[in-house]
C-alpha atoms as a PDB file:
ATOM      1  CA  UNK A   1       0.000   0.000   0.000  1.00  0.00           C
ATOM      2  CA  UNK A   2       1.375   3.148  -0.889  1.00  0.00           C
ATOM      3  CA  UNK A   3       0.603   6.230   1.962  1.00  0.00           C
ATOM      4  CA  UNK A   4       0.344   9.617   2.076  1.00  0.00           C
ATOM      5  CA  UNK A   5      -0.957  11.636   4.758  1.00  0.00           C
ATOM      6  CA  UNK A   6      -3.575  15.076   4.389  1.00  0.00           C
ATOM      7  CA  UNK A   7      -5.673  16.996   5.074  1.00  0.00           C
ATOM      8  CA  UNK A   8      -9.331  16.596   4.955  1.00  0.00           C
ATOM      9  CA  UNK A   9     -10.934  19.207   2.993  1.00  0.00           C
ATOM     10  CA  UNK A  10     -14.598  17.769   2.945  1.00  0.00           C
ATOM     11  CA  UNK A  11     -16.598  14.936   3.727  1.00  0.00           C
ATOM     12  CA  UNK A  12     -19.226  12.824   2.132  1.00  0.00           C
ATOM     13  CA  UNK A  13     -20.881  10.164   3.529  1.00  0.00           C
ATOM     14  CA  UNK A  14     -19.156   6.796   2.044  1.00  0.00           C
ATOM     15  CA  UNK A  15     -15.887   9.498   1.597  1.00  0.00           C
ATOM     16  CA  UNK A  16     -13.244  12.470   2.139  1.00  0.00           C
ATOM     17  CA  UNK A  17     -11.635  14.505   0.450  1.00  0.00           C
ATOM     18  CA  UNK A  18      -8.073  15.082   1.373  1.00  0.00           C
ATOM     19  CA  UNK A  19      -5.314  17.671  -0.006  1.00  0.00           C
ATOM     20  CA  UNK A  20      -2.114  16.203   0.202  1.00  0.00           C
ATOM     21  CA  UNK A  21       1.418  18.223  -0.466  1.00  0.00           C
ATOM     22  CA  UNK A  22       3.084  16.759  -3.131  1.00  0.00           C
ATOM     23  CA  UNK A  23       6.381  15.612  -2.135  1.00  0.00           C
ATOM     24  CA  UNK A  24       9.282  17.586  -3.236  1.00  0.00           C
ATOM     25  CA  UNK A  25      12.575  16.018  -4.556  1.00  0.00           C
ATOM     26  CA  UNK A  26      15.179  16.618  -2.202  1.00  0.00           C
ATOM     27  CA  UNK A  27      13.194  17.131   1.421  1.00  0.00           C
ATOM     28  CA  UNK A  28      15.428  19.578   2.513  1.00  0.00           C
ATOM     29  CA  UNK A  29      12.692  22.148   2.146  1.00  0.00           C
ATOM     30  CA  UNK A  30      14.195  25.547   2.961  1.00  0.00           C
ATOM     31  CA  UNK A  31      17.589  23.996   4.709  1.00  0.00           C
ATOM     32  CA  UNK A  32      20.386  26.252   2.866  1.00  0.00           C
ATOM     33  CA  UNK A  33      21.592  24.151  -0.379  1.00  0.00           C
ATOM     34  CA  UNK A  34      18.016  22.807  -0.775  1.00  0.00           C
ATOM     35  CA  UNK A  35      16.296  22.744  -3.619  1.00  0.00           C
ATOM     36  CA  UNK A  36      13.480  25.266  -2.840  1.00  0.00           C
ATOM     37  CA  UNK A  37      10.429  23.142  -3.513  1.00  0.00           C
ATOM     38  CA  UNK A  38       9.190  23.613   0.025  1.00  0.00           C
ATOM     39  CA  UNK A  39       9.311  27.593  -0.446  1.00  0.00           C
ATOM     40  CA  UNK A  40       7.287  27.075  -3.811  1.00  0.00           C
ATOM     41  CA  UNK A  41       4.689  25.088  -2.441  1.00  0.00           C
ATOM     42  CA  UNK A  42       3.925  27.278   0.224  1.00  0.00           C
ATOM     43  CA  UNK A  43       3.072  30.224  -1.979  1.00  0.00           C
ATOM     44  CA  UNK A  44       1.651  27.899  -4.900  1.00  0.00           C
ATOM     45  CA  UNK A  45      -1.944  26.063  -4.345  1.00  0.00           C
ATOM     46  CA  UNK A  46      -1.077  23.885  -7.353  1.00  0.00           C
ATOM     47  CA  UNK A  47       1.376  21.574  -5.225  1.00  0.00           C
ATOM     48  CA  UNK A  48      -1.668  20.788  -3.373  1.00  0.00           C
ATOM     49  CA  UNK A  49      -3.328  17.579  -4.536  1.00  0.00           C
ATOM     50  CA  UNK A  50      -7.157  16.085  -3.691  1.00  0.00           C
ATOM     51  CA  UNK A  51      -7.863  13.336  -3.662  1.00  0.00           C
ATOM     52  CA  UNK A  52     -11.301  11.328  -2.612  1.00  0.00           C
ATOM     53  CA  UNK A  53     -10.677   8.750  -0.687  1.00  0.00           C
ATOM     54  CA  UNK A  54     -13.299   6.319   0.473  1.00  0.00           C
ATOM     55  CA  UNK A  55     -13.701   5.519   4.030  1.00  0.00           C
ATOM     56  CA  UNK A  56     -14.583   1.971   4.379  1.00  0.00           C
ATOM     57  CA  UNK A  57     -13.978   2.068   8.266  1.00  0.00           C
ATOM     58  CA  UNK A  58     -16.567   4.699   8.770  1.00  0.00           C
ATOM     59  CA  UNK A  59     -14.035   6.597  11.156  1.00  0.00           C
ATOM     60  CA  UNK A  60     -15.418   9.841  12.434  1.00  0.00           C
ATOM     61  CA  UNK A  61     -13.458  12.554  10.639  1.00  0.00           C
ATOM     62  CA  UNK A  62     -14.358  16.066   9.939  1.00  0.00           C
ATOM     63  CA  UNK A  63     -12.765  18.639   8.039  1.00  0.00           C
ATOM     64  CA  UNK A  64      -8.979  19.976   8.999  1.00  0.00           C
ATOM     65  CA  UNK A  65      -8.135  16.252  10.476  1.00  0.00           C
ATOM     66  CA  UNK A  66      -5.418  14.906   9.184  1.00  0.00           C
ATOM     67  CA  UNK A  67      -5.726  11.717   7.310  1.00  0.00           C
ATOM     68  CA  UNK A  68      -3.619   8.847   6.291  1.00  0.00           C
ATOM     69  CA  UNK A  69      -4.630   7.903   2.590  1.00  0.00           C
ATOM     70  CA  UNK A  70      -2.986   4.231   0.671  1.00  0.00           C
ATOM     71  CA  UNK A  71      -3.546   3.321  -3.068  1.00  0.00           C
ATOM     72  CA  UNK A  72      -3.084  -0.528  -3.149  1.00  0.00           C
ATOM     73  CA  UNK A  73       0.374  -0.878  -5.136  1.00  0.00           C
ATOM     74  CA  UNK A  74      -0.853  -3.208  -8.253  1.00  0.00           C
ATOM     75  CA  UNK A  75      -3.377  -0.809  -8.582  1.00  0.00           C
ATOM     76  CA  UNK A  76      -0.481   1.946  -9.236  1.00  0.00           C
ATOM     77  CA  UNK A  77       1.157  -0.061 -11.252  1.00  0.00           C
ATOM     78  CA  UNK A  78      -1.675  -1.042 -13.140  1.00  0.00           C
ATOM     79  CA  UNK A  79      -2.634   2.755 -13.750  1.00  0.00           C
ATOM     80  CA  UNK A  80       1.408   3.097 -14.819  1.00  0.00           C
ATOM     81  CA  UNK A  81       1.122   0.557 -17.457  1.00  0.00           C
ATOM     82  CA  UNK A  82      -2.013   1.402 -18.645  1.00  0.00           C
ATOM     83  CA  UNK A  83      -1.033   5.365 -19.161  1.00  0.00           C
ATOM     84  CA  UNK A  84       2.327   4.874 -20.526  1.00  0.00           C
ATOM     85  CA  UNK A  85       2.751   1.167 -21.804  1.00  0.00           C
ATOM     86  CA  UNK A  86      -0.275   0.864 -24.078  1.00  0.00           C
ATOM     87  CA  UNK A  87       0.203   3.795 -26.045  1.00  0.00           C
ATOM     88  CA  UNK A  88       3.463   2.478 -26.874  1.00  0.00           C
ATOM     89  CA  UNK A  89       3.313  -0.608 -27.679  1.00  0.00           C
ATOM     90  CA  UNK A  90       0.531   0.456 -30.016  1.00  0.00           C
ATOM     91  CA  UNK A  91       2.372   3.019 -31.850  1.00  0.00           C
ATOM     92  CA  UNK A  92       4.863   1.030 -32.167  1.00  0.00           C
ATOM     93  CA  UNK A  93       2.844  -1.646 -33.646  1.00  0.00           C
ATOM     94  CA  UNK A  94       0.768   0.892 -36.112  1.00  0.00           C
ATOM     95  CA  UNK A  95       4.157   1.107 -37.437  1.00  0.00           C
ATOM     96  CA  UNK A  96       5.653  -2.259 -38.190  1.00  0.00           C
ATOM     97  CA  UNK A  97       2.002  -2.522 -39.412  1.00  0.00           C
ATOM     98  CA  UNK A  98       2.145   0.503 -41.569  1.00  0.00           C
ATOM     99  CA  UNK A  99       5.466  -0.194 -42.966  1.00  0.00           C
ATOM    100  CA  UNK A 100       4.558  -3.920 -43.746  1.00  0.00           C
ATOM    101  CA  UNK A 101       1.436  -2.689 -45.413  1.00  0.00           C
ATOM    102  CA  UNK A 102       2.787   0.025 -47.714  1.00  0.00           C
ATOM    103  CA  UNK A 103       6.388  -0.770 -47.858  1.00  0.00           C
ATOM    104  CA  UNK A 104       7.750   2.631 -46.786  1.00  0.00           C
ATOM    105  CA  UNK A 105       8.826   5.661 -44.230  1.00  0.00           C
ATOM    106  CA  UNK A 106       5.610   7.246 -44.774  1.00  0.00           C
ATOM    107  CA  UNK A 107       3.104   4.195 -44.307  1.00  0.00           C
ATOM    108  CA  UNK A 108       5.523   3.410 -41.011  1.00  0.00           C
ATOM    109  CA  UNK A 109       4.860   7.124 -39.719  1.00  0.00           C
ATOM    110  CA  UNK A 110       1.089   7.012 -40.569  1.00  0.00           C
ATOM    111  CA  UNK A 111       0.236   3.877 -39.105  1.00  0.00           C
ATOM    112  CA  UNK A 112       2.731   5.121 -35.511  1.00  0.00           C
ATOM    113  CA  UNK A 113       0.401   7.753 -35.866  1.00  0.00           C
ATOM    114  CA  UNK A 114      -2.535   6.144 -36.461  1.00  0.00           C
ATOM    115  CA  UNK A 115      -1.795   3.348 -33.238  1.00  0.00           C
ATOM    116  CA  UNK A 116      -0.873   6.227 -30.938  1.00  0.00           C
ATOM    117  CA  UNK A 117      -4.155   7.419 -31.630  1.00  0.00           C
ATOM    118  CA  UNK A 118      -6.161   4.292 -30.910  1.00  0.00           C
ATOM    119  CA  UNK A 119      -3.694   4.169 -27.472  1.00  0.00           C
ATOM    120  CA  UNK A 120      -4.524   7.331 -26.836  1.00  0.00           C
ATOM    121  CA  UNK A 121      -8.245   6.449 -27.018  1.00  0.00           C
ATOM    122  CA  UNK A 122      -7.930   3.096 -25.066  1.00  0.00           C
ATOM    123  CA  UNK A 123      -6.734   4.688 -22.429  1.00  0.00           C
ATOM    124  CA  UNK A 124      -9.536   6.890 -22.225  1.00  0.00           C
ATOM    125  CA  UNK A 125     -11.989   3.835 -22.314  1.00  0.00           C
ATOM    126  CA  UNK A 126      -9.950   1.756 -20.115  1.00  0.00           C
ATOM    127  CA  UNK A 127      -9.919   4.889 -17.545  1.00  0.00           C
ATOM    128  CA  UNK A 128     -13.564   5.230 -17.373  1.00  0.00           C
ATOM    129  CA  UNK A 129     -14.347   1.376 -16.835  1.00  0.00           C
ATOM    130  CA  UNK A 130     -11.729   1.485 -14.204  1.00  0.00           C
ATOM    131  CA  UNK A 131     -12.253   4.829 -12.221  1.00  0.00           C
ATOM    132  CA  UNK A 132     -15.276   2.883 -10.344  1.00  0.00           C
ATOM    133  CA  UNK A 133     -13.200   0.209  -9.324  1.00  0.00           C
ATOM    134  CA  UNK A 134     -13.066   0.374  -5.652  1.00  0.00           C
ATOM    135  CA  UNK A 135     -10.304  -1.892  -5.621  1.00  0.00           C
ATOM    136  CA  UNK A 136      -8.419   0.650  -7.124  1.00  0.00           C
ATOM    137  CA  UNK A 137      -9.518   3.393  -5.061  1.00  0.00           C
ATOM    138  CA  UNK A 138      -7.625   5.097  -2.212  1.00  0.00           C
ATOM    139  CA  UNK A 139      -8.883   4.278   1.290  1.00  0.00           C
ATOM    140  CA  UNK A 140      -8.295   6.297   4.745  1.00  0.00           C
ATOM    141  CA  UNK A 141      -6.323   4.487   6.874  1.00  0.00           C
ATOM    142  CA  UNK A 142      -6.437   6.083  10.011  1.00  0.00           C
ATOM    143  CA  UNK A 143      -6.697   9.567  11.461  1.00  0.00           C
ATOM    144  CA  UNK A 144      -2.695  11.215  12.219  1.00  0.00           C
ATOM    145  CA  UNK A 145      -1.378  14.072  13.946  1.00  0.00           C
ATOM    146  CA  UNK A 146      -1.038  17.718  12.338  1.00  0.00           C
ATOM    147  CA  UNK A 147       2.402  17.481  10.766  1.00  0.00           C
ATOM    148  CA  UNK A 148       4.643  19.379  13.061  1.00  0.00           C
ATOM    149  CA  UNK A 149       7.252  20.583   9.967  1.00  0.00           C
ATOM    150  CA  UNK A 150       4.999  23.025   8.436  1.00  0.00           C
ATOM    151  CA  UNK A 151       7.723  24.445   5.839  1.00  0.00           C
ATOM    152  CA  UNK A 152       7.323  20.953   3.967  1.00  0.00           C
ATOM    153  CA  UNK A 153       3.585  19.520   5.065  1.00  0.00           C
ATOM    154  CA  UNK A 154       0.131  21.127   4.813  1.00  0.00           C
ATOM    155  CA  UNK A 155      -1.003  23.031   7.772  1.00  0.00           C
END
């Protein structure tokens, strides 16, 4: 399960909704020789993420508690290969297709094009079907204290 903790934002009744910080590279935040990232976040909403995250527990939370949200890992890895591996492979297939077909540079690059395309669109079915699976769905965990380190974690 992979975690990350937030804040609740709002609450429905099967679910939250939780802004998380996304996580900088370096977590040195605003240390001297850091990379910045904390600084940026601070002053830019759009390093906040939400997320809704079912609560199968039925905990009692209300908005401004802080949350620990997990995304089951296959389902990550699932979403990974779906997003960036079947685009590929079909491009790359319109291609040999599209240079088997017309013998040349320009059948190769139409049919790349044309198999991106299709990826491109697969995805977008694939998505849909998938963004009601609750086994792919992030879950609260458990309620967690207020981060104490607030130049790197929501407040």
């Amino acid at each position: 399960m992979i975690e990350e903790s937030g804040r609740v934002v709002a609450v429905e009744s099967d679910a939250v909704w939780v802004e998380t910080a996304r996580r900088t590279g370096c977590g040195r935040c605003d240390e001297p020789g850091g990379c910045g990232n904390g600084a940026l976040a601070r002053h830019a909403r759009s390093r906040m993420g939400r997320v809704r995250a079912l609560n199968p527990g039925a905990l009692t939370i209300a908005v401004g508690d802080h949350v620990l949200v997990g995304v089951p890992e296959d389902a990550v890895l699932r979403g990974a290969a779906l997003v960036y591996v079947l685009p590929l492979v079909l491009l790359l297939g319109g291609a040999a297709a599209g240079g088997a077909l017309t013998g040349g540079d320009g059948g190769a690059i139409s049919g790349a094009g044309a198999g991106l395309l299709a990826g491109f669109l697969l995805v977008r079915l694939l998505a849909k079907r998938t963004a009601t699976d609750i086994s792919a769905q992030p879950v609260v965990i458990r309620r967690v204290p207020a981060p104490v380190d607030a130049a790197c974690n929501l407040r």
